[in-house]
Each structure stands twice: as C-alpha cells, then as structure tokens.
Protein backbone atom coordinates (compact mmCIF):
# COMPACT_ATOMS: atom_id res chain seq x y z
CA UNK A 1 75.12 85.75 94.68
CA UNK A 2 75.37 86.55 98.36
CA UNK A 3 77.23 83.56 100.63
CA UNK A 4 76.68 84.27 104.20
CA UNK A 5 79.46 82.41 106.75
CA UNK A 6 78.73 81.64 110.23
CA UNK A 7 81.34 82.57 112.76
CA UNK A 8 81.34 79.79 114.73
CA UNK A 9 81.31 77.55 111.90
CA UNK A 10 84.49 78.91 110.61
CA UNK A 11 86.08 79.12 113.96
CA UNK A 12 85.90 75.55 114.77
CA UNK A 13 86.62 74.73 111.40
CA UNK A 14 89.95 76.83 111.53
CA UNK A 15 90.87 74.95 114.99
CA UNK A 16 89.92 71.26 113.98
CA UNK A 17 92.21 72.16 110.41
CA UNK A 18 95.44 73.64 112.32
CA UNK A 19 95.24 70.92 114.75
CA UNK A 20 95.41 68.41 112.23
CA UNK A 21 98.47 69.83 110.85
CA UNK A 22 99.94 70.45 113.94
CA UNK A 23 100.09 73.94 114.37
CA UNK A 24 99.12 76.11 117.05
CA UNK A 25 95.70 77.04 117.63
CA UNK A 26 95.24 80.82 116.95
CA UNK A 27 91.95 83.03 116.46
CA UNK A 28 90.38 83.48 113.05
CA UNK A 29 91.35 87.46 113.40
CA UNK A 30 95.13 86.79 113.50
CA UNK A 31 95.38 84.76 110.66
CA UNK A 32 95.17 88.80 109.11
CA UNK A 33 97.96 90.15 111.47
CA UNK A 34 99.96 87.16 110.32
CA UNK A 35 99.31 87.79 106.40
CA UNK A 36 99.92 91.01 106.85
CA UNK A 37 103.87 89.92 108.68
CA UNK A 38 104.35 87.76 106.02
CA UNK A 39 103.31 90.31 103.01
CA UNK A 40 105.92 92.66 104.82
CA UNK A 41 108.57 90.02 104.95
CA UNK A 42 108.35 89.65 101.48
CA UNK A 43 109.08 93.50 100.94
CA UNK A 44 105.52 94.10 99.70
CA UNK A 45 104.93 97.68 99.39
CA UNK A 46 103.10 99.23 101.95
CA UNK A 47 100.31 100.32 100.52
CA UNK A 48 99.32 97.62 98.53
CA UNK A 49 99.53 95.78 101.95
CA UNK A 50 96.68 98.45 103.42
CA UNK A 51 94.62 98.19 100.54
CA UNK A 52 94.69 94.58 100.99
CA UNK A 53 94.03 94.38 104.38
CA UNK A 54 90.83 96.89 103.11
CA UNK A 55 92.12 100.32 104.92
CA UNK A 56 90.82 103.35 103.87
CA UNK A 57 92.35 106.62 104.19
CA UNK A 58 90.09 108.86 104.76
C-alpha cells in the first residue's frame, strides 16, 4: 500500500499542533536536526544515528 502526504497539509498541520501546545513554530525539516540532537544527547551511537536519519555511505 502506497500513502502519499501532501506537504502543505503536513506543514500546517505541524504549526496548528505546536501552537496548541505552546511551542515554537519550527519547519517540518528541523524536526530531523532536532531528533537527530536529541538521539546524540542520549549517547546514541553514531552510526545508528546516520542510518536513521537514512545516510548512505557511499
């Protein structure tokens, strides 16, 4: 089964949600930066962190 998101759908939903809860309004993008801070925060080994995040060394 294929599920196909729309951008803009998910954008707005993603502001009207952290607005609710009263945090600050960030783009859908950094909410990987910010996993990725808190993965290292919590000593996660590095490359489980880039295979997470879906890097490839190539």
């Amino acid at each position: 089964m294929v599920v196909l998101f729309n951008h803009q759908i998910l954008t707005e939903g993603l502001k009207k949600d952290v607005k609710k809860v009263g945090l600050p309004v960030i783009r859908f993008h950094d909410l990987r930066h910010t996993h990725a801070t808190m993965l290292i925060s919590k000593n996660i080994n590095p490359k489980i962190i880039s295979e997470r995040l879906g890097h490839v060394q190539g």
